[in-house]
PDB file of N, CA and C in Angstrom:
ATOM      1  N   UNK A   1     -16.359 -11.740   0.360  1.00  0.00           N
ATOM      2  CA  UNK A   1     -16.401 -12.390   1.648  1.00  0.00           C
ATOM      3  C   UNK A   1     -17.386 -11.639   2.521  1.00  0.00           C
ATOM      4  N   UNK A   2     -17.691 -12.163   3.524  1.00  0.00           N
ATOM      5  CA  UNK A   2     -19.214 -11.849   4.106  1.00  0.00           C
ATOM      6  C   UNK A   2     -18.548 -12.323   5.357  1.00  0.00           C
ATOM      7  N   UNK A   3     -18.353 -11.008   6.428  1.00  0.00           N
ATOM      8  CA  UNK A   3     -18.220 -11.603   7.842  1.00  0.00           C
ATOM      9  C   UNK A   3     -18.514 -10.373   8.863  1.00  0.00           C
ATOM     10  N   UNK A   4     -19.053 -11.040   9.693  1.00  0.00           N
ATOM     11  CA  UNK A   4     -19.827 -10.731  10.741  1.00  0.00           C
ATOM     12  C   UNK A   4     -19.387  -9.662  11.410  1.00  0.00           C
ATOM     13  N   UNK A   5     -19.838  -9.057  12.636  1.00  0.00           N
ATOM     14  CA  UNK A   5     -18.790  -8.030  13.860  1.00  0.00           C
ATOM     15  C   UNK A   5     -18.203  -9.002  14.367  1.00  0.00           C
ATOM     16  N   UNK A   6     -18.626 -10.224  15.166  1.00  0.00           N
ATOM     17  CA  UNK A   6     -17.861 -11.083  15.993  1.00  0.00           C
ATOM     18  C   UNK A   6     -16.556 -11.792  15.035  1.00  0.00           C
ATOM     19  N   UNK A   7     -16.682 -11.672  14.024  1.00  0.00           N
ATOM     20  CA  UNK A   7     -15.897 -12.038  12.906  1.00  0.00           C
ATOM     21  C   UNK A   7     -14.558 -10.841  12.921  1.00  0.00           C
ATOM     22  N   UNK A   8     -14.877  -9.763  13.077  1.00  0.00           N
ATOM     23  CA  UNK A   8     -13.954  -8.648  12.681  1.00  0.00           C
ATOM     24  C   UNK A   8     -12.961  -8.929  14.197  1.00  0.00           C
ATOM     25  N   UNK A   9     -13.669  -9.291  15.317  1.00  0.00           N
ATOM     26  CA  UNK A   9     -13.100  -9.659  16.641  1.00  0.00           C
ATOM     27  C   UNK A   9     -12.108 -10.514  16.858  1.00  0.00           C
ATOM     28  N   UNK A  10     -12.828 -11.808  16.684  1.00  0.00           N
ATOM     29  CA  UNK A  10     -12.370 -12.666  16.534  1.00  0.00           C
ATOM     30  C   UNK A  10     -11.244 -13.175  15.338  1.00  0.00           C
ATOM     31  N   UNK A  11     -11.709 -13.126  13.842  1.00  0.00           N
ATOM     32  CA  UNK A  11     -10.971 -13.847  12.807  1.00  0.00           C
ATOM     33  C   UNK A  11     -10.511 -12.471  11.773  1.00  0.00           C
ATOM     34  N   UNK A  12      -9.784 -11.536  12.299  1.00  0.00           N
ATOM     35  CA  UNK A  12      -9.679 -10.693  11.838  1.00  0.00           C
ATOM     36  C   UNK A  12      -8.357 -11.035  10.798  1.00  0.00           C
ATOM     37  N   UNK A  13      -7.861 -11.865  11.368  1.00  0.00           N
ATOM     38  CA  UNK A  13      -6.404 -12.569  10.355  1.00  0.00           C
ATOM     39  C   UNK A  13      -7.069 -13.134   8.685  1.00  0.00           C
ATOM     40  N   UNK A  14      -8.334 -13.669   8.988  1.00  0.00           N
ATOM     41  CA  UNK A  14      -8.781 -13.892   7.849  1.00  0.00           C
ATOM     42  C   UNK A  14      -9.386 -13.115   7.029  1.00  0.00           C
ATOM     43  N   UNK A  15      -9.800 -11.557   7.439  1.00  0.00           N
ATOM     44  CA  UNK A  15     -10.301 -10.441   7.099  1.00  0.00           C
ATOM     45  C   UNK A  15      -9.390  -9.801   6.013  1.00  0.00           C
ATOM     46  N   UNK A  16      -8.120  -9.605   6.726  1.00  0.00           N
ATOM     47  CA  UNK A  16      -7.230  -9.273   6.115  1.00  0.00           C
ATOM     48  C   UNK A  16      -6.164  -9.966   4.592  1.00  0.00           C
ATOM     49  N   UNK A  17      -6.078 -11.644   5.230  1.00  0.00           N
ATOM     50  CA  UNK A  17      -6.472 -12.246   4.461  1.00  0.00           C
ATOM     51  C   UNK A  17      -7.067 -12.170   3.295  1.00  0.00           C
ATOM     52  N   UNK A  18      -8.115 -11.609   3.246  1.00  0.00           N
ATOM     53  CA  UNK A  18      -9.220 -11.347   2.192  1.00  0.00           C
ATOM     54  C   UNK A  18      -8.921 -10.174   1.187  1.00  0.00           C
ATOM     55  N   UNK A  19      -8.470  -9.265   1.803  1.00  0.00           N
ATOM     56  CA  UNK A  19      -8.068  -7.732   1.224  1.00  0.00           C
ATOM     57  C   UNK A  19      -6.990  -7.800   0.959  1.00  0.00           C
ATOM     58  N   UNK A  20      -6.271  -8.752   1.239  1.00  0.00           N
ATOM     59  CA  UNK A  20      -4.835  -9.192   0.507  1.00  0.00           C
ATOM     60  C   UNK A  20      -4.912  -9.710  -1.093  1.00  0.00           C
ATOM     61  N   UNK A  21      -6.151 -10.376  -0.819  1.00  0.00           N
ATOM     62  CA  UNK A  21      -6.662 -11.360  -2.306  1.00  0.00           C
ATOM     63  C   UNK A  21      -7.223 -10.397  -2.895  1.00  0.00           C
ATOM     64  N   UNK A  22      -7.619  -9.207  -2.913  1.00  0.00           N
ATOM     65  CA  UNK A  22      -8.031  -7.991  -3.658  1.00  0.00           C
ATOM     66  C   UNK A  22      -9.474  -8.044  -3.694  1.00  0.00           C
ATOM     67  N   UNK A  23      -9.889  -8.964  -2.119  1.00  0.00           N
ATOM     68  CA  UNK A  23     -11.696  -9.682  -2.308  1.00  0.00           C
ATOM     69  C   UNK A  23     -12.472  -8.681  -1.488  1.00  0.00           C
ATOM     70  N   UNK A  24     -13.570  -8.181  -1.709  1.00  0.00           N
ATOM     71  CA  UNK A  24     -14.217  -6.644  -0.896  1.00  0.00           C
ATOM     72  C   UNK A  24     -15.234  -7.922   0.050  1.00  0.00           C
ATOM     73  N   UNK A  25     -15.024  -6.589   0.944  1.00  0.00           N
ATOM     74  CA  UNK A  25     -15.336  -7.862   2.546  1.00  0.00           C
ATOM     75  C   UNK A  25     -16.799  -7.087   3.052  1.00  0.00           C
ATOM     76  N   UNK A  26     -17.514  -7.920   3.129  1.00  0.00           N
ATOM     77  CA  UNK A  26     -19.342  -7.256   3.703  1.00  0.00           C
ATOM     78  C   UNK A  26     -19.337  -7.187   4.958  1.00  0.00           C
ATOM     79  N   UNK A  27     -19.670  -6.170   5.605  1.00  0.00           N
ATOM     80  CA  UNK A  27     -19.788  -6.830   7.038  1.00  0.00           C
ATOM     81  C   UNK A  27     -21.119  -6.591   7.296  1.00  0.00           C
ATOM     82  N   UNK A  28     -21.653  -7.400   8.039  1.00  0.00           N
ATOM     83  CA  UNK A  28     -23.159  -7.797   8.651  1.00  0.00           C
ATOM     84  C   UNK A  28     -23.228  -7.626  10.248  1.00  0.00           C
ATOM     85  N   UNK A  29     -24.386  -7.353  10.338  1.00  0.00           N
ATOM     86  CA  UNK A  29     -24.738  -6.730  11.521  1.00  0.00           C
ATOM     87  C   UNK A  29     -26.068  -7.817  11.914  1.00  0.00           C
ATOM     88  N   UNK A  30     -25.865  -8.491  12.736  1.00  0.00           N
ATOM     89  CA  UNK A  30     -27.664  -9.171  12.807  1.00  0.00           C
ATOM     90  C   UNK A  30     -27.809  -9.876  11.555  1.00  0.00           C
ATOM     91  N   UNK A  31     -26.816  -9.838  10.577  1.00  0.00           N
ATOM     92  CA  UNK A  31     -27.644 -10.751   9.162  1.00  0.00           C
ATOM     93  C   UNK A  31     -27.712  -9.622   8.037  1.00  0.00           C
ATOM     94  N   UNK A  32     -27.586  -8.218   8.686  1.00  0.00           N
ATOM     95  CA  UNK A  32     -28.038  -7.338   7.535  1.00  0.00           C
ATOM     96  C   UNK A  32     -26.777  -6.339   7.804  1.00  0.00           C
ATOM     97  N   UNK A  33     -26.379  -6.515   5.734  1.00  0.00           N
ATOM     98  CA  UNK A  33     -25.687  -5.532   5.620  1.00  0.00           C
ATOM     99  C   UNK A  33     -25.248  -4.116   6.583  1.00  0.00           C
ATOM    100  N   UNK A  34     -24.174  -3.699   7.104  1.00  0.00           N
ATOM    101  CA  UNK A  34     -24.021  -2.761   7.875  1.00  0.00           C
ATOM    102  C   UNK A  34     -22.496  -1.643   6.978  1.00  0.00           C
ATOM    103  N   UNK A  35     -22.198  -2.228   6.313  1.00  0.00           N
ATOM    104  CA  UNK A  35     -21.040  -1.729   5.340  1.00  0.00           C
ATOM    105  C   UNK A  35     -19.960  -2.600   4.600  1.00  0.00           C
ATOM    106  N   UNK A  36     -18.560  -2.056   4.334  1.00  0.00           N
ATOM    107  CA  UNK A  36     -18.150  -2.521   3.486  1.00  0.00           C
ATOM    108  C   UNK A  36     -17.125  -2.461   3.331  1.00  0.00           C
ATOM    109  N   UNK A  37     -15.959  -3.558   3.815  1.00  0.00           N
ATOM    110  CA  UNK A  37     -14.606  -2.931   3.215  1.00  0.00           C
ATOM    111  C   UNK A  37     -14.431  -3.208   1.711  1.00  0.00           C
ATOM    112  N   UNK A  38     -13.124  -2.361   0.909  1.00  0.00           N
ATOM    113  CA  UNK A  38     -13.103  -2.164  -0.546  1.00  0.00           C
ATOM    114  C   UNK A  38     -11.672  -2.453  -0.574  1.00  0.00           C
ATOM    115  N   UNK A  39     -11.004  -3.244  -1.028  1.00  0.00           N
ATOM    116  CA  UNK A  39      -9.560  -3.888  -1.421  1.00  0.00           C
ATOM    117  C   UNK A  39      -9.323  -2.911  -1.482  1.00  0.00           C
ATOM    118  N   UNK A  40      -7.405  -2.386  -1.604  1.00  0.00           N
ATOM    119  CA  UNK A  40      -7.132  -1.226  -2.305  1.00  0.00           C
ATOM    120  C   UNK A  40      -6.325  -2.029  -2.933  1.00  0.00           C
ATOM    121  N   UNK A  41      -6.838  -2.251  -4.696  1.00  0.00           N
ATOM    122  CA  UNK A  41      -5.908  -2.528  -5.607  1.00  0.00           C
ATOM    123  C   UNK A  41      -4.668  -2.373  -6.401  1.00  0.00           C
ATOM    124  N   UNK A  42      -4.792  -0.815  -5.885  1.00  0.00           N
ATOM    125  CA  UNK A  42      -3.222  -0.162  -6.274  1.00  0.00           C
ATOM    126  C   UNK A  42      -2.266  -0.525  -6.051  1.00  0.00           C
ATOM    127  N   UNK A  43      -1.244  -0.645  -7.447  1.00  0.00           N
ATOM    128  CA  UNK A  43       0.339  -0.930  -7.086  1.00  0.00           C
ATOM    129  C   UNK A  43       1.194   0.288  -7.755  1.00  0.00           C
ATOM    130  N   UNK A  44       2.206   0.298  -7.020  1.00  0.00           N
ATOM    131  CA  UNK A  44       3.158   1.273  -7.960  1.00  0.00           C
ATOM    132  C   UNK A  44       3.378   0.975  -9.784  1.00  0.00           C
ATOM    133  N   UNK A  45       3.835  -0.225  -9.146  1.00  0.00           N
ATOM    134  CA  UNK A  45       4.632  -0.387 -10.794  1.00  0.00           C
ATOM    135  C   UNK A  45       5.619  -0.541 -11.277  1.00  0.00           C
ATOM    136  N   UNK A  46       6.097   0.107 -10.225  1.00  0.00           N
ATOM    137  CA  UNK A  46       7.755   0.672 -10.408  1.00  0.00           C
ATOM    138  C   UNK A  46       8.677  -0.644  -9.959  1.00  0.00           C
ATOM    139  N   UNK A  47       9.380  -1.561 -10.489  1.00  0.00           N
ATOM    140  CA  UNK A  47      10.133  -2.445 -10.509  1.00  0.00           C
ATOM    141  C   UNK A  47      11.609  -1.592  -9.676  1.00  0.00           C
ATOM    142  N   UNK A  48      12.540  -2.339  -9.214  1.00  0.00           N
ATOM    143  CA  UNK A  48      13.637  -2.037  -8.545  1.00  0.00           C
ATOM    144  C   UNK A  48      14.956  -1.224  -9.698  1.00  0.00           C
ATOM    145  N   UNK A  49      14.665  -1.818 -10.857  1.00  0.00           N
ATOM    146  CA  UNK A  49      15.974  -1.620 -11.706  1.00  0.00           C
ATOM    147  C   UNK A  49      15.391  -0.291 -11.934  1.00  0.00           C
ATOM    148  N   UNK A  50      14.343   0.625 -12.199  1.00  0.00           N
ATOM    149  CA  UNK A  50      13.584   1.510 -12.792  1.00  0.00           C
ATOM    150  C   UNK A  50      13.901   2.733 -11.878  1.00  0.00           C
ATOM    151  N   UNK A  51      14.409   2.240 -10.521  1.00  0.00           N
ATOM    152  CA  UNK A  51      13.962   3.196  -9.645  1.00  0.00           C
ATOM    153  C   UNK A  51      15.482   4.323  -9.624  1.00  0.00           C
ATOM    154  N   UNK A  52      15.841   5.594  -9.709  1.00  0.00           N
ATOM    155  CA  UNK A  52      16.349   6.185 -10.240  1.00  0.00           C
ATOM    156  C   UNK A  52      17.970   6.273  -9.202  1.00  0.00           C
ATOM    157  N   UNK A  53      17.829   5.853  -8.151  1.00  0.00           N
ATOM    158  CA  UNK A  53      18.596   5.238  -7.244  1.00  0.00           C
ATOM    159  C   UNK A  53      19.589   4.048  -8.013  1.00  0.00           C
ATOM    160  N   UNK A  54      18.843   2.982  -8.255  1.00  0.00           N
ATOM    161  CA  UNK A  54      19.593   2.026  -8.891  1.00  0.00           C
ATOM    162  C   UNK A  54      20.715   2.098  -9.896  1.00  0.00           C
ATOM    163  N   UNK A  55      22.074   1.411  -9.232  1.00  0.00           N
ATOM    164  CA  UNK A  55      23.095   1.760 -10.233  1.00  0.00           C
ATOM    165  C   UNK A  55      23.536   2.816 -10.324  1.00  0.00           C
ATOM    166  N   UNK A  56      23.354   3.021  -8.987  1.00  0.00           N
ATOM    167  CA  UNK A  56      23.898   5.135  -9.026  1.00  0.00           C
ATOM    168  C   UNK A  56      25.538   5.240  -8.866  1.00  0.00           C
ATOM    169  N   UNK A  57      26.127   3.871  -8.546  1.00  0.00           N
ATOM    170  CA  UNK A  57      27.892   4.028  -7.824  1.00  0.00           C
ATOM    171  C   UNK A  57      28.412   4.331  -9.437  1.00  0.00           C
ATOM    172  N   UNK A  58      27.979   4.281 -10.513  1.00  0.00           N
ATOM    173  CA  UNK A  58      28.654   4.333 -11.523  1.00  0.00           C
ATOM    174  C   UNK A  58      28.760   5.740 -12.016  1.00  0.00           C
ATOM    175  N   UNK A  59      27.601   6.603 -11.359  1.00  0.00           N
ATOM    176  CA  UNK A  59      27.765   8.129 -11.559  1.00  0.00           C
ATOM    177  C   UNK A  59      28.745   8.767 -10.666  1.00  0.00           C
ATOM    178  N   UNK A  60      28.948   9.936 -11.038  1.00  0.00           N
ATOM    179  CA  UNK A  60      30.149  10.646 -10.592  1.00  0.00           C
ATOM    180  C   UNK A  60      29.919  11.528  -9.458  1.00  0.00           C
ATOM    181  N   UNK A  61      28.947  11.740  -9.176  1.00  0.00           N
ATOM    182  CA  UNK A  61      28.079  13.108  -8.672  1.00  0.00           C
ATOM    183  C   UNK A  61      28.122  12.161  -7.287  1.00  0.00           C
ATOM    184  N   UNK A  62      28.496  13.118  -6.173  1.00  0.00           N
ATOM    185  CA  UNK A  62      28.565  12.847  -4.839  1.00  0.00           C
ATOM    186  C   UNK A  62      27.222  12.223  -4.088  1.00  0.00           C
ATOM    187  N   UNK A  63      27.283  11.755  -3.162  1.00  0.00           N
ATOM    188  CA  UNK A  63      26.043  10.976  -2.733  1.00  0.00           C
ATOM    189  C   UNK A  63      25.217  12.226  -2.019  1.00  0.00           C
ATOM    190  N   UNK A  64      25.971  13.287  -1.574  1.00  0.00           N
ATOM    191  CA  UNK A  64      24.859  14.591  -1.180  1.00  0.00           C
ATOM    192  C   UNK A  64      24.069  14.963  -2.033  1.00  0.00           C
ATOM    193  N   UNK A  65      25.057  15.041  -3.252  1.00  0.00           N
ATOM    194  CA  UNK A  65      24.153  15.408  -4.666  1.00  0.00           C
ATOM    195  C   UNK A  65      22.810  14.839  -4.965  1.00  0.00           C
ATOM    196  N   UNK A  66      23.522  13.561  -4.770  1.00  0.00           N
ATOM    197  CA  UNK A  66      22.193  12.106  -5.517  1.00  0.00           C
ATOM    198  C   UNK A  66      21.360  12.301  -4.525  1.00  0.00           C
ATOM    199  N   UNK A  67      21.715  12.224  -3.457  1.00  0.00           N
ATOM    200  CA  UNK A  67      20.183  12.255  -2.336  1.00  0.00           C
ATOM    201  C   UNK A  67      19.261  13.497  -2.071  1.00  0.00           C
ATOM    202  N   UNK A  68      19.740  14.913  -2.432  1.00  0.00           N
ATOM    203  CA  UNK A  68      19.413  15.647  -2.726  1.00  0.00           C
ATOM    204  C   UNK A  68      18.537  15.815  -3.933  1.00  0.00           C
ATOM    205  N   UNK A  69      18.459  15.181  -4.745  1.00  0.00           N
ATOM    206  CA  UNK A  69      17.983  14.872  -6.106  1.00  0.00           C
ATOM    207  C   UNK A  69      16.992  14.280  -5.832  1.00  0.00           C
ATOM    208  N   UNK A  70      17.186  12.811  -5.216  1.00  0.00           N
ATOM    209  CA  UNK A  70      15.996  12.399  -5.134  1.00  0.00           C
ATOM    210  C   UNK A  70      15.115  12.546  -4.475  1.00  0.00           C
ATOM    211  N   UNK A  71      15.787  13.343  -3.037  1.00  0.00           N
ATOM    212  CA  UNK A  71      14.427  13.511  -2.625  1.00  0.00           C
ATOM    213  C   UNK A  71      13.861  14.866  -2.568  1.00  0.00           C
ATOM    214  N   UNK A  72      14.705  15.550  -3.388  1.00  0.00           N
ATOM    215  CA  UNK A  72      13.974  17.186  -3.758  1.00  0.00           C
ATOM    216  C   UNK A  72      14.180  18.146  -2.777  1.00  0.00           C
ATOM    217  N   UNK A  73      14.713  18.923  -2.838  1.00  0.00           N
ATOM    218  CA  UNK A  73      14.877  20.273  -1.971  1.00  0.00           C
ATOM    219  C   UNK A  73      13.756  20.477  -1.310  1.00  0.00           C
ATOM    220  N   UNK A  74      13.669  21.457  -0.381  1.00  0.00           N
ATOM    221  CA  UNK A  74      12.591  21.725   0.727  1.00  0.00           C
ATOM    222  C   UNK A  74      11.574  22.852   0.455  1.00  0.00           C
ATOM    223  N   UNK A  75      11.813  23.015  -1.211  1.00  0.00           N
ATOM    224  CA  UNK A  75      11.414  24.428  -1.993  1.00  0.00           C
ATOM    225  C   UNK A  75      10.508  24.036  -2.623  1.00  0.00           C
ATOM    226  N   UNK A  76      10.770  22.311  -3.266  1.00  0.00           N
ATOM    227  CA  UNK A  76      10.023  21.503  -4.308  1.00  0.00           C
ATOM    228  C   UNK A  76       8.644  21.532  -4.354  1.00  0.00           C
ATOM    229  N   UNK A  77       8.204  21.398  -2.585  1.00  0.00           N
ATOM    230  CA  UNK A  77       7.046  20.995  -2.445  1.00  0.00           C
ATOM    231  C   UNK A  77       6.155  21.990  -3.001  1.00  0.00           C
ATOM    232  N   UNK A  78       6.082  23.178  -3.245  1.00  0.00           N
ATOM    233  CA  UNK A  78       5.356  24.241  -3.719  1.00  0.00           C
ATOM    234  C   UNK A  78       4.772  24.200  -4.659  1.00  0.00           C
TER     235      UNK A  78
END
């Protein structure tokens, strides 16, 4: 997609739009190239059943435990 500055102003719903569709957006200045947005195609991956949370009431281990777990002690980050 190819749109303008007055474009980024104005029809910016459709900009976005665009980078939703994974489509890299030109922007023009006067007619001439001025830069470039770039989709970000990345997805996790990670489906809901996968996620290590899910289906946790059937474990035994206290919910301090489990949340502690998942989100890692304050030591982890190191």
């Amino acid at each position: 997609m190819q749109a303008s500055v007055v474009d980024l102003l104005y029809k910016m719903n459709d900009v976005l739009n665009a980078l939703d569709r994974n489509e890299d957006v030109e922007i023009l200045y006067r007619g001439k190239r001025k830069g470039m947005l770039v989709a970000n195609a990345t997805r996790t991956g990670m489906r809901v059943a996968e996620h290590p949370y899910f289906n946790s009431a059937r474990s035994r281990a206290s919910v301090e435990d489990t949340m502690d777990h998942l989100r890692g002690g304050r030591f982890r980050d190191l």
